[in-house]
PDB file of N, CA and C in Angstrom:
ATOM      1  N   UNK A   1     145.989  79.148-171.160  1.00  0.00           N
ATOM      2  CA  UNK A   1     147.003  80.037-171.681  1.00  0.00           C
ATOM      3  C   UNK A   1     147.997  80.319-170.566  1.00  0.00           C
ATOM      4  N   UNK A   2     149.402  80.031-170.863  1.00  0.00           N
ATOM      5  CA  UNK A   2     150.025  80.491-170.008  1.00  0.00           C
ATOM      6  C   UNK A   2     150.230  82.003-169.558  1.00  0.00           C
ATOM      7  N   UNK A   3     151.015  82.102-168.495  1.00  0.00           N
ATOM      8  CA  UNK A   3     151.341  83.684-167.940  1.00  0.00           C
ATOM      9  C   UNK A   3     152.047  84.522-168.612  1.00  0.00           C
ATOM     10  N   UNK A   4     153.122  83.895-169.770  1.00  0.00           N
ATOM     11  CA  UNK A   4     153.989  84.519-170.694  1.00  0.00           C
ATOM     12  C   UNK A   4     153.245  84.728-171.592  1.00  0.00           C
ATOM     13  N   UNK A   5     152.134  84.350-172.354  1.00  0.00           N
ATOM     14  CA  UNK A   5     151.509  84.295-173.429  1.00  0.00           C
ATOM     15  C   UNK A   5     150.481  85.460-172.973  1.00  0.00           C
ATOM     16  N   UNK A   6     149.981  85.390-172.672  1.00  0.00           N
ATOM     17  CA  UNK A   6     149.099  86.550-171.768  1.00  0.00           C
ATOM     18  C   UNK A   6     149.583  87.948-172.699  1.00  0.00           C
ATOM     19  N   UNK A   7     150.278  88.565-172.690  1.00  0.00           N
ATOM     20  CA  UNK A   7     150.132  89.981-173.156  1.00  0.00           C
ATOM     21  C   UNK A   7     150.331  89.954-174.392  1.00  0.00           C
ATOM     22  N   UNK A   8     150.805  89.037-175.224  1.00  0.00           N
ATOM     23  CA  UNK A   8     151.132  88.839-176.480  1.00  0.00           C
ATOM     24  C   UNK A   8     149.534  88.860-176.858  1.00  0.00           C
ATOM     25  N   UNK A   9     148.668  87.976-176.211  1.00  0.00           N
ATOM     26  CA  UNK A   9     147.403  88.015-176.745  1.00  0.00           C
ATOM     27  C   UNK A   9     146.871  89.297-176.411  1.00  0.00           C
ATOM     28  N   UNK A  10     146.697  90.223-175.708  1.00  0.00           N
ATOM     29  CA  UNK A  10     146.454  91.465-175.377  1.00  0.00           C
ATOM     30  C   UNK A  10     146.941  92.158-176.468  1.00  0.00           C
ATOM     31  N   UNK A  11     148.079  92.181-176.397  1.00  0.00           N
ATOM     32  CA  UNK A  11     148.674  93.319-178.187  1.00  0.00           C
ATOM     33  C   UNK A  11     147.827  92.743-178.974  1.00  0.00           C
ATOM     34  N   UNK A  12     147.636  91.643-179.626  1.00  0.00           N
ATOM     35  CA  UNK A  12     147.447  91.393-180.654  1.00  0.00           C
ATOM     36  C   UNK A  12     145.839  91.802-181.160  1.00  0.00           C
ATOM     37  N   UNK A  13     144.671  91.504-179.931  1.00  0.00           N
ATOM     38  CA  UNK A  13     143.233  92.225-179.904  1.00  0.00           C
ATOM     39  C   UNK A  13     143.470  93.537-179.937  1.00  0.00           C
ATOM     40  N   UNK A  14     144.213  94.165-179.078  1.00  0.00           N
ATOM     41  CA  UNK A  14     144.012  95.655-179.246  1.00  0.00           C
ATOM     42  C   UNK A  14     144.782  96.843-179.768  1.00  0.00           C
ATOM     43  N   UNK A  15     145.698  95.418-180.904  1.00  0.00           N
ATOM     44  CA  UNK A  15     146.380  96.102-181.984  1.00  0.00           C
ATOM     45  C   UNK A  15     145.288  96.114-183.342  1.00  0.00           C
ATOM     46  N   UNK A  16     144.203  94.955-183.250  1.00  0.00           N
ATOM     47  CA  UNK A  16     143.905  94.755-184.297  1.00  0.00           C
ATOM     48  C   UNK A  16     143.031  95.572-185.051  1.00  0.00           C
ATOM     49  N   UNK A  17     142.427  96.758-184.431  1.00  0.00           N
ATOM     50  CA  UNK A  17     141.809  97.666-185.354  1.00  0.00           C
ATOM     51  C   UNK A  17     142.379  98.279-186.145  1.00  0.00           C
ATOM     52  N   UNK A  18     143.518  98.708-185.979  1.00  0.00           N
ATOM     53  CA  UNK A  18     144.737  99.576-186.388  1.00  0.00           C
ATOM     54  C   UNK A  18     145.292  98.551-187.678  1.00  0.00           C
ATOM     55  N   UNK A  19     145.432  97.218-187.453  1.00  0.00           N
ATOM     56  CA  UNK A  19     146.108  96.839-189.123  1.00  0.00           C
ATOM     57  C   UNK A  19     144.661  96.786-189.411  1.00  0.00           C
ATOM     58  N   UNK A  20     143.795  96.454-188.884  1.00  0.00           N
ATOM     59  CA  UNK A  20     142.472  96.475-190.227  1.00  0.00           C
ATOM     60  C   UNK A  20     142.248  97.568-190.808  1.00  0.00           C
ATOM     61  N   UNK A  21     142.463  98.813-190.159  1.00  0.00           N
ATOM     62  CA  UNK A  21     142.398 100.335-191.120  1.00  0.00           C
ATOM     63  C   UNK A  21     143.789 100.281-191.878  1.00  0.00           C
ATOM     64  N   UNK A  22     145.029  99.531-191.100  1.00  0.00           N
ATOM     65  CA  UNK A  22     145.790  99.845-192.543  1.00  0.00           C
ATOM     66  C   UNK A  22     145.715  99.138-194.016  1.00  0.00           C
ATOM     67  N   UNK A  23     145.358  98.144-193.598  1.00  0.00           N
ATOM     68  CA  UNK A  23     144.518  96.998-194.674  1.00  0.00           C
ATOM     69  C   UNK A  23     143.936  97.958-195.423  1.00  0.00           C
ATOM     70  N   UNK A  24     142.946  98.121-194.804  1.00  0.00           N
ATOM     71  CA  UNK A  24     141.650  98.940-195.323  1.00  0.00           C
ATOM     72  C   UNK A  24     142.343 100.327-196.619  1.00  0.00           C
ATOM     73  N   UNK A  25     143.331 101.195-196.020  1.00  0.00           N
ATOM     74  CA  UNK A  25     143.616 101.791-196.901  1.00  0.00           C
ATOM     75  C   UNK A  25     144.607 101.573-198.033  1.00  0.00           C
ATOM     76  N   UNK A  26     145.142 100.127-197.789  1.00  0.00           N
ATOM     77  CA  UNK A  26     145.964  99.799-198.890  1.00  0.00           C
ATOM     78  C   UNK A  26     145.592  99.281-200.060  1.00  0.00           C
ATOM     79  N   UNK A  27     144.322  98.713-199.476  1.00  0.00           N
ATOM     80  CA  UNK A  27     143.650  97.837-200.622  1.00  0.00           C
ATOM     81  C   UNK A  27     143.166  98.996-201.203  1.00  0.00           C
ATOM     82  N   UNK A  28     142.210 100.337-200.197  1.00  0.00           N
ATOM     83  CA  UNK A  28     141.637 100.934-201.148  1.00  0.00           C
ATOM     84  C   UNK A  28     142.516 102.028-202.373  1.00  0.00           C
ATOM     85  N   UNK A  29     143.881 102.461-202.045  1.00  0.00           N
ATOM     86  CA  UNK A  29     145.164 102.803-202.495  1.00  0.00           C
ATOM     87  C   UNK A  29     145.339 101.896-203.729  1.00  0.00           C
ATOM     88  N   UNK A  30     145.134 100.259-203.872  1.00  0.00           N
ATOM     89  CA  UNK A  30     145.963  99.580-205.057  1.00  0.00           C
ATOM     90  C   UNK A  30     144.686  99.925-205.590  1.00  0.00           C
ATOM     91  N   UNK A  31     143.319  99.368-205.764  1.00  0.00           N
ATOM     92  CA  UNK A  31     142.449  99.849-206.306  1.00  0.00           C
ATOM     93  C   UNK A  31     142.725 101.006-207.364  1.00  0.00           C
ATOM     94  N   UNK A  32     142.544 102.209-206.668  1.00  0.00           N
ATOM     95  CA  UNK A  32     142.588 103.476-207.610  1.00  0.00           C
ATOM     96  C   UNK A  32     144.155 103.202-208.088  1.00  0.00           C
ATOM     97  N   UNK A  33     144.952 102.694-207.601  1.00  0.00           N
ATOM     98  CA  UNK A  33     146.245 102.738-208.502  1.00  0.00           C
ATOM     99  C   UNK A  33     146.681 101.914-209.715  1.00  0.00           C
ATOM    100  N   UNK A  34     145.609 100.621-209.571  1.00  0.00           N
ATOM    101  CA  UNK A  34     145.277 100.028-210.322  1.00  0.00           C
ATOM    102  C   UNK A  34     145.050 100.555-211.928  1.00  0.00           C
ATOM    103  N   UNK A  35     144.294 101.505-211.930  1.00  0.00           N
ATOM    104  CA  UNK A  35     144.417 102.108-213.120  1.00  0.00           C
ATOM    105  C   UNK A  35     144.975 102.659-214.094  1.00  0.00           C
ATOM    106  N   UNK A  36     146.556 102.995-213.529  1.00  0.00           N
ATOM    107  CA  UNK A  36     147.513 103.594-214.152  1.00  0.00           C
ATOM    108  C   UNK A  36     147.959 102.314-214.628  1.00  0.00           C
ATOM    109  N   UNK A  37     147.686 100.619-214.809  1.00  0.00           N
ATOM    110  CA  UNK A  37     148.422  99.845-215.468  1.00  0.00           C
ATOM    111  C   UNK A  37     147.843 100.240-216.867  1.00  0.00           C
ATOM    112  N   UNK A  38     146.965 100.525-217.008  1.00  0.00           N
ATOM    113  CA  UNK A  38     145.988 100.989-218.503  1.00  0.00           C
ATOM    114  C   UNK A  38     147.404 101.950-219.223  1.00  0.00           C
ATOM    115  N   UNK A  39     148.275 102.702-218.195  1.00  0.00           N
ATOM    116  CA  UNK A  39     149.627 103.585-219.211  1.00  0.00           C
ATOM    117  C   UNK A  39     150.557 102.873-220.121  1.00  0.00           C
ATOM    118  N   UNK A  40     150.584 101.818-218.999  1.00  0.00           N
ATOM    119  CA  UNK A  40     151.429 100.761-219.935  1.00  0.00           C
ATOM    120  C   UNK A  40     151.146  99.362-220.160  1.00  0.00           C
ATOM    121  N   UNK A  41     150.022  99.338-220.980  1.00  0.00           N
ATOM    122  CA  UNK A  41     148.999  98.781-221.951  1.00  0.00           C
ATOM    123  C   UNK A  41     148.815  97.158-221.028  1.00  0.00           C
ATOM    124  N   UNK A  42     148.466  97.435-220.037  1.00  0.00           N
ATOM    125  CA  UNK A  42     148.264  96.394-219.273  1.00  0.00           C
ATOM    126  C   UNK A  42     146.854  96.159-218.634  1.00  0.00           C
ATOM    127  N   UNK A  43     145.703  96.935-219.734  1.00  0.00           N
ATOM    128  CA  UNK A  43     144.440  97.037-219.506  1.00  0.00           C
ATOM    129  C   UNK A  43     143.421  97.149-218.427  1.00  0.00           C
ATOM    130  N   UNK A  44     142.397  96.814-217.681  1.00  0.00           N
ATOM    131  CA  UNK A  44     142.011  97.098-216.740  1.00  0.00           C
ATOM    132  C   UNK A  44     140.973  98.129-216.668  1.00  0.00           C
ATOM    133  N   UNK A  45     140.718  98.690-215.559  1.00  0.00           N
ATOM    134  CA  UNK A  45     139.088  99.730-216.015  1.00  0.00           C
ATOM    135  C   UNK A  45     140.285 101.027-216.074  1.00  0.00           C
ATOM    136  N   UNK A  46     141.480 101.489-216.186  1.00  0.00           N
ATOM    137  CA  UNK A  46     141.890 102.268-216.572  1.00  0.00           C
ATOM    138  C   UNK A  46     141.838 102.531-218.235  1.00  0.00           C
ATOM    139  N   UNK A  47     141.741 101.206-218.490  1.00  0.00           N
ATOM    140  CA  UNK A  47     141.479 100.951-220.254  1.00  0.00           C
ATOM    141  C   UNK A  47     140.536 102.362-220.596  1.00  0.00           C
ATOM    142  N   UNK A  48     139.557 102.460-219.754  1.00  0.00           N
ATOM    143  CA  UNK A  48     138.468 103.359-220.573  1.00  0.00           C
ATOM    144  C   UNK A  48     138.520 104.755-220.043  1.00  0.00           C
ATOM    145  N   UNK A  49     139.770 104.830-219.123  1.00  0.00           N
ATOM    146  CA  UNK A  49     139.712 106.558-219.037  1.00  0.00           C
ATOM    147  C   UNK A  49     140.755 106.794-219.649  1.00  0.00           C
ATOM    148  N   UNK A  50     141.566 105.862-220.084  1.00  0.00           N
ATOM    149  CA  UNK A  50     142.771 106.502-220.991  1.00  0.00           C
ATOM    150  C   UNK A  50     142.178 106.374-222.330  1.00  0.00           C
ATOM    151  N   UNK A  51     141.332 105.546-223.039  1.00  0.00           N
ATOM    152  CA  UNK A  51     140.591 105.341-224.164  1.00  0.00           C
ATOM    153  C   UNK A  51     139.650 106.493-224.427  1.00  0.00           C
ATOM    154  N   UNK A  52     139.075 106.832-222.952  1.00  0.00           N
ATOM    155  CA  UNK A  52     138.082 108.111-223.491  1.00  0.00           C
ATOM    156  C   UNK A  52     138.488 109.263-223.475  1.00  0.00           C
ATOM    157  N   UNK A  53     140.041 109.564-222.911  1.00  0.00           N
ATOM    158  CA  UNK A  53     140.768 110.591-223.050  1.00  0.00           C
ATOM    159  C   UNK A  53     141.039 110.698-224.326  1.00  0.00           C
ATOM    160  N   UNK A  54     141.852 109.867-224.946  1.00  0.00           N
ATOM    161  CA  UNK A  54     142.403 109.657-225.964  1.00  0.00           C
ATOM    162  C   UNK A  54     141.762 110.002-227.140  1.00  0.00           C
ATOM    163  N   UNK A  55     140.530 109.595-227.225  1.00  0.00           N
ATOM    164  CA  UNK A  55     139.055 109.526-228.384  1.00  0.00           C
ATOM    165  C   UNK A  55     138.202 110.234-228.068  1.00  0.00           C
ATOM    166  N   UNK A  56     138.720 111.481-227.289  1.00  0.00           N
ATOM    167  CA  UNK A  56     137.929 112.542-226.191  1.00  0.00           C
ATOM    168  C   UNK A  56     136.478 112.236-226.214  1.00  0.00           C
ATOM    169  N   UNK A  57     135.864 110.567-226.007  1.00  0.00           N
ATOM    170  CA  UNK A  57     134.640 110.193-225.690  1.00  0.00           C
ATOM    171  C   UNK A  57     135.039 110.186-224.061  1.00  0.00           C
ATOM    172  N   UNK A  58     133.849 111.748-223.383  1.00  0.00           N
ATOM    173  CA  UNK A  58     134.355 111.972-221.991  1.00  0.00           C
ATOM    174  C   UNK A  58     133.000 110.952-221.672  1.00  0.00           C
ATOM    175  N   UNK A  59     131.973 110.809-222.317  1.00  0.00           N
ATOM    176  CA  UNK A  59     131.179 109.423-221.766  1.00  0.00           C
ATOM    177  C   UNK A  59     131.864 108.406-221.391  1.00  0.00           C
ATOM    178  N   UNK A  60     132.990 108.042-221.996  1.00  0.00           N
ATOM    179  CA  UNK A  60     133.328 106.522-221.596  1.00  0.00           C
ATOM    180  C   UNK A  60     134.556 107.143-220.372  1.00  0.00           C
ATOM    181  N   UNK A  61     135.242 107.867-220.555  1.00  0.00           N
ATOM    182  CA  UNK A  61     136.245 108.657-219.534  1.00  0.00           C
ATOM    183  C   UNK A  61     135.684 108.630-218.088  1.00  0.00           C
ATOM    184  N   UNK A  62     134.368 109.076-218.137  1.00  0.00           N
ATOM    185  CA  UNK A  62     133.423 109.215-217.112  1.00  0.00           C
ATOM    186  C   UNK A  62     133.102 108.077-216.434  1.00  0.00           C
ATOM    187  N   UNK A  63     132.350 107.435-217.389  1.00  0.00           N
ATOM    188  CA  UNK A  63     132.054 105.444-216.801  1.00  0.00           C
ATOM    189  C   UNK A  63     133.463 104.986-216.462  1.00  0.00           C
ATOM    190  N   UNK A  64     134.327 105.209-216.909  1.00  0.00           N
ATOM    191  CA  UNK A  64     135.486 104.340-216.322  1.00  0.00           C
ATOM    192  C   UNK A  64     135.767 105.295-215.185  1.00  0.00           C
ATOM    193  N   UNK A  65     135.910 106.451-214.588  1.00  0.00           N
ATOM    194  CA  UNK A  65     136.374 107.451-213.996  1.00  0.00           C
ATOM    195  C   UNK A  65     134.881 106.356-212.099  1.00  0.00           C
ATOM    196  N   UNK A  66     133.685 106.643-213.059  1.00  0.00           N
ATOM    197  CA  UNK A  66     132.749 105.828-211.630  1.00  0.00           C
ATOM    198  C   UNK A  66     132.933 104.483-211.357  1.00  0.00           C
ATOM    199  N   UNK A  67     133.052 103.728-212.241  1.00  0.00           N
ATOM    200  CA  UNK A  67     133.751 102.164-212.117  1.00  0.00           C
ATOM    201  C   UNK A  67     134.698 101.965-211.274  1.00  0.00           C
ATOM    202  N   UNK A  68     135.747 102.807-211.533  1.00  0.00           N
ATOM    203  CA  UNK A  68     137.146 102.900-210.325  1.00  0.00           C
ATOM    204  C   UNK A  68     136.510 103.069-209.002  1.00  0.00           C
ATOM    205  N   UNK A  69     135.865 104.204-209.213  1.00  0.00           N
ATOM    206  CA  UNK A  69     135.287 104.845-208.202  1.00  0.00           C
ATOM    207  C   UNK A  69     134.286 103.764-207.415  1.00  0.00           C
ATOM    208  N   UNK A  70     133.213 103.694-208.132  1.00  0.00           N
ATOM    209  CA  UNK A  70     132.600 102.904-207.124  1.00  0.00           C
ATOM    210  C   UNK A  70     133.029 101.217-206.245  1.00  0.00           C
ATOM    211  N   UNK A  71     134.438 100.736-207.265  1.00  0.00           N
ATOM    212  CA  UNK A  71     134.894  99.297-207.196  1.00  0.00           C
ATOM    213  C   UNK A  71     136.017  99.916-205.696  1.00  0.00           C
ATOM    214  N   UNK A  72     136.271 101.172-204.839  1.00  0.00           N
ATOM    215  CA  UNK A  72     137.286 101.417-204.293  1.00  0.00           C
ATOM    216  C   UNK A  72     136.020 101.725-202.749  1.00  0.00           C
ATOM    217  N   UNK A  73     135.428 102.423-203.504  1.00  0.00           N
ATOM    218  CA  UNK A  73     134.057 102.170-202.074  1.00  0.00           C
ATOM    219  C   UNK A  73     133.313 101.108-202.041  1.00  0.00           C
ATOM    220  N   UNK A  74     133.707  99.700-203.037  1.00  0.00           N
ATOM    221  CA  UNK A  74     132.640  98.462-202.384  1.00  0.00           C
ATOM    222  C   UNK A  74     133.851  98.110-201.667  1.00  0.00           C
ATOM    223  N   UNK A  75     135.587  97.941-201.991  1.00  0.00           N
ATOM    224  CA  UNK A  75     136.206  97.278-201.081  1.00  0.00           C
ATOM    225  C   UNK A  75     136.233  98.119-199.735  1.00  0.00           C
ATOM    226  N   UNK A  76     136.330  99.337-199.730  1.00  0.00           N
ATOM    227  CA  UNK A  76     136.433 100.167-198.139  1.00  0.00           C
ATOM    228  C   UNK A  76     135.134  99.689-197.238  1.00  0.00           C
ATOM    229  N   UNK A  77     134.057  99.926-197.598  1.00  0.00           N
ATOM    230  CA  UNK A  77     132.979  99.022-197.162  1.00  0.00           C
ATOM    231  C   UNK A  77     133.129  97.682-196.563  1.00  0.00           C
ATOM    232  N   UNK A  78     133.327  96.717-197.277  1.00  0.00           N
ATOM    233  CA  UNK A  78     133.366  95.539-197.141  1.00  0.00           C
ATOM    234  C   UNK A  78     134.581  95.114-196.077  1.00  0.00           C
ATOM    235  N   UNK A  79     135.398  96.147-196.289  1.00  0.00           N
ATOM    236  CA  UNK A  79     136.729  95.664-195.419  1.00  0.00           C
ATOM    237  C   UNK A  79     136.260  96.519-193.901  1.00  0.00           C
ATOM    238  N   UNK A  80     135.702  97.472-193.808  1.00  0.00           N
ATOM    239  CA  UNK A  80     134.901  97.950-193.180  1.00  0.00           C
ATOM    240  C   UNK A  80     134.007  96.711-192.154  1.00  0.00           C
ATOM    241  N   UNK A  81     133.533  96.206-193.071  1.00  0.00           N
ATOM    242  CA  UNK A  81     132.884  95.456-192.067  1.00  0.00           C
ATOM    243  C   UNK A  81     133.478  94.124-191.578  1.00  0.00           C
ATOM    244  N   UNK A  82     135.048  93.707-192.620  1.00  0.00           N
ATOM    245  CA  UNK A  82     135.436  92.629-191.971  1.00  0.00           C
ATOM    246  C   UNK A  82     136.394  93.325-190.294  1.00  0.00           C
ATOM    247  N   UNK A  83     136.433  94.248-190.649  1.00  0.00           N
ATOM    248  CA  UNK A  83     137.099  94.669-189.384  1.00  0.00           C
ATOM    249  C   UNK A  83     136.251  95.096-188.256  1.00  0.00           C
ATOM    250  N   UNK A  84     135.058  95.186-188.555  1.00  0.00           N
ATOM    251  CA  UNK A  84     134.142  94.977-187.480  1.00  0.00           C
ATOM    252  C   UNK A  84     133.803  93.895-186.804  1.00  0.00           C
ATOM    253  N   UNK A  85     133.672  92.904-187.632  1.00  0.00           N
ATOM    254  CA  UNK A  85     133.635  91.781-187.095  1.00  0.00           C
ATOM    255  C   UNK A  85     134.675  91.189-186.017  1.00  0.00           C
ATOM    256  N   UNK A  86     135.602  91.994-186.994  1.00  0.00           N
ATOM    257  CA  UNK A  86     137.189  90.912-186.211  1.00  0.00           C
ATOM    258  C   UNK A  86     137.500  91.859-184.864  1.00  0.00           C
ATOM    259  N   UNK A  87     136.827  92.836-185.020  1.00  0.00           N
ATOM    260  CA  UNK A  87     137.460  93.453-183.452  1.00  0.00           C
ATOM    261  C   UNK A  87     136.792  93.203-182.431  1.00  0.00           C
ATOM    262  N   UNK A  88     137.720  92.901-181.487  1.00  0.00           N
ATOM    263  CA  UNK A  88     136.610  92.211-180.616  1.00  0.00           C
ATOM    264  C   UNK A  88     135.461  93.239-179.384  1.00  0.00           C
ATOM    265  N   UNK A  89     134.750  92.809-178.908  1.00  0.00           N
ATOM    266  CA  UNK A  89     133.311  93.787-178.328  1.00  0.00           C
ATOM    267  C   UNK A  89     133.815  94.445-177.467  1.00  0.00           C
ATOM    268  N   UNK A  90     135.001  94.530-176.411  1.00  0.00           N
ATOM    269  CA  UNK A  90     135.519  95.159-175.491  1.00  0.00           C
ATOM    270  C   UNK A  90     135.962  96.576-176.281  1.00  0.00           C
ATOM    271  N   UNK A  91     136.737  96.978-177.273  1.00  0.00           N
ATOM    272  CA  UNK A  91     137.281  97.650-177.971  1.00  0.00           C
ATOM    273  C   UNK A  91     136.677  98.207-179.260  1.00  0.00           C
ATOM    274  N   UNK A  92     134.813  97.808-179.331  1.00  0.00           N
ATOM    275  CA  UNK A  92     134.196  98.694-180.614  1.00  0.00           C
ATOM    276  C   UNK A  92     133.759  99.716-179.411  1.00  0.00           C
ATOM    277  N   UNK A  93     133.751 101.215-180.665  1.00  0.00           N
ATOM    278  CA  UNK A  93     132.928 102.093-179.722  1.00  0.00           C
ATOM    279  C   UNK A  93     131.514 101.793-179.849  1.00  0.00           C
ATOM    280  N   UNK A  94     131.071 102.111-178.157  1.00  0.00           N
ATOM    281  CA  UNK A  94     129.723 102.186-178.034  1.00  0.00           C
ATOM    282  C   UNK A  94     128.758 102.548-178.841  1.00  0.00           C
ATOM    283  N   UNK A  95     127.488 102.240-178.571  1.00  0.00           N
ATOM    284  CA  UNK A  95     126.770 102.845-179.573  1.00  0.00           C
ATOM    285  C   UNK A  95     125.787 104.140-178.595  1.00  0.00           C
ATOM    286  N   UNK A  96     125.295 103.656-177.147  1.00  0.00           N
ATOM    287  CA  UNK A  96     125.377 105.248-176.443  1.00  0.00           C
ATOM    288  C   UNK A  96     126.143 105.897-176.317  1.00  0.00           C
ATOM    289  N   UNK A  97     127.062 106.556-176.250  1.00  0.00           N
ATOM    290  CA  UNK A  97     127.825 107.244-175.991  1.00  0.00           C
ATOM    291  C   UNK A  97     126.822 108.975-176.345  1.00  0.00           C
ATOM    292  N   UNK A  98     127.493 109.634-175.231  1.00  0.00           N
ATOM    293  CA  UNK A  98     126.922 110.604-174.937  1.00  0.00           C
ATOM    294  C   UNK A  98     127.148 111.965-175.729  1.00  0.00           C
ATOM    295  N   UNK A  99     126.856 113.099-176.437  1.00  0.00           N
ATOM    296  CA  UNK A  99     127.051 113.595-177.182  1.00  0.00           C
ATOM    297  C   UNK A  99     127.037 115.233-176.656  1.00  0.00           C
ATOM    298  N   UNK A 100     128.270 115.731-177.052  1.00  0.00           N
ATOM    299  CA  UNK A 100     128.599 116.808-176.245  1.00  0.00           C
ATOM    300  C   UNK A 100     128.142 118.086-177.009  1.00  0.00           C
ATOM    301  N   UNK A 101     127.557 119.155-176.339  1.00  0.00           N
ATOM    302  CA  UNK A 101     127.010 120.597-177.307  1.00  0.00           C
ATOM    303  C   UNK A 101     127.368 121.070-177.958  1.00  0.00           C
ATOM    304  N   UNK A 102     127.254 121.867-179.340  1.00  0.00           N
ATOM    305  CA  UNK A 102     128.554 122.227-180.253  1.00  0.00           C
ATOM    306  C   UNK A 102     128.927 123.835-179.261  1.00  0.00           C
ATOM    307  N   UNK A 103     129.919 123.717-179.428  1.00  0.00           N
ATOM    308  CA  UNK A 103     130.210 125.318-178.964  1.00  0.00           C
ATOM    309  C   UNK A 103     129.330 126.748-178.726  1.00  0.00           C
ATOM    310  N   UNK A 104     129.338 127.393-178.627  1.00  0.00           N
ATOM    311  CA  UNK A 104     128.482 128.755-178.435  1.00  0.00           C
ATOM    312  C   UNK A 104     126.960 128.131-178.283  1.00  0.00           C
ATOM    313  N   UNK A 105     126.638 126.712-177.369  1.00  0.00           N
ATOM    314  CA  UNK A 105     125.702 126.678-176.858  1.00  0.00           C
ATOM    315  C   UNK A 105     125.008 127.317-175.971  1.00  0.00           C
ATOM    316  N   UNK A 106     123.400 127.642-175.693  1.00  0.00           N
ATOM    317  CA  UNK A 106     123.154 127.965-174.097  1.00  0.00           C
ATOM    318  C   UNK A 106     123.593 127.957-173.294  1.00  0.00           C
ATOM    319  N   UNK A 107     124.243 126.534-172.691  1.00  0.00           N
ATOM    320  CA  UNK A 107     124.952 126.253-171.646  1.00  0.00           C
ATOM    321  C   UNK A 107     126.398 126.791-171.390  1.00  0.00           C
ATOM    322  N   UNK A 108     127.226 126.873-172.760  1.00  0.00           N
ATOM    323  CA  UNK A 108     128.507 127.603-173.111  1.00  0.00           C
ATOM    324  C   UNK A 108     128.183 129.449-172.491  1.00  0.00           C
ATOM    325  N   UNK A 109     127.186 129.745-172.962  1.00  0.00           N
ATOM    326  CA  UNK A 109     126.834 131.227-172.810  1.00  0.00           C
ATOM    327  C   UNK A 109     126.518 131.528-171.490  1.00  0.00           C
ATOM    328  N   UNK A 110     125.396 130.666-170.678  1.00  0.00           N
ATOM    329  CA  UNK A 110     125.171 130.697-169.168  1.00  0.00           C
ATOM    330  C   UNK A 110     126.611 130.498-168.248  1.00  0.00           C
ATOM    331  N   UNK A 111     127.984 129.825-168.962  1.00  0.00           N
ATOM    332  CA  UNK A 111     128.407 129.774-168.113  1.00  0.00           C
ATOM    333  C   UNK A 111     130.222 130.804-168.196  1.00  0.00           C
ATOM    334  N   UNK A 112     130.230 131.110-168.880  1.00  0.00           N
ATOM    335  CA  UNK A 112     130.469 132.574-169.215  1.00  0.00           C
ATOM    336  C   UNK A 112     130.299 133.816-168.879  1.00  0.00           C
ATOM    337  N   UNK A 113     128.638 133.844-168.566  1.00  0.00           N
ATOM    338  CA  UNK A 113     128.132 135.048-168.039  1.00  0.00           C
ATOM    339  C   UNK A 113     128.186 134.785-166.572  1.00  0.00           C
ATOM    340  N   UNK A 114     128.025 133.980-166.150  1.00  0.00           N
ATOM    341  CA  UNK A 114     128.322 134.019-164.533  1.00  0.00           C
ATOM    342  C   UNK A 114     129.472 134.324-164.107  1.00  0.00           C
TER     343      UNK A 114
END
């Protein structure tokens, strides 16, 4: 790799967590937005919360209401983990990392009173 190329590759690793969370929330954004094509009869799992609104069957309102729901946490997940993968090991956080006292600890109080 040349000397000019050099930081371009630097941005680009330790830009890359940052578009994978924006990824991450766009996909999970069209998902749930996805459903409003059901307004203008363009079907989809919005089909059954505007259907069970409509036919006030809140059973089916409901199943379509967790369907969305759960189809928006398999992609956050999944994209979740493609962005784990893709980031590279210098730049995941640790997994020791050290864990600090919550406030109005012992140690907070001992050192106060001195």
């Amino acid at each position: 790799m040349t000397f000019a190329r050099r930081p371009a590759a630097w941005g680009c690793a330790s830009g890359l967590p940052f578009i994978m969370a924006g990824i991450r929330t766009s996909a999970v954004n069209v998902v749930a937005t996805a459903t409003l094509a059901a307004v203008v009869a363009w079907g989809g799992l919005g089909r059954f919360i505007l259907d069970g609104f409509g036919l006030q069957d809140y059973p089916m309102l409901f199943a379509g209401a967790v369907m969305v729901a759960v189809l928006s946490l398999i992609v956050e997940f999944s994209l979740a983990g493609v962005q784990r993968l893709s980031t590279p090991a210098g730049l995941r956080p640790s997994k020791t990392t050290q864990k600090e006292e919550p406030l109005g600890s012992s140690l907070d109080t001992a050192a106060v009173a001195a």
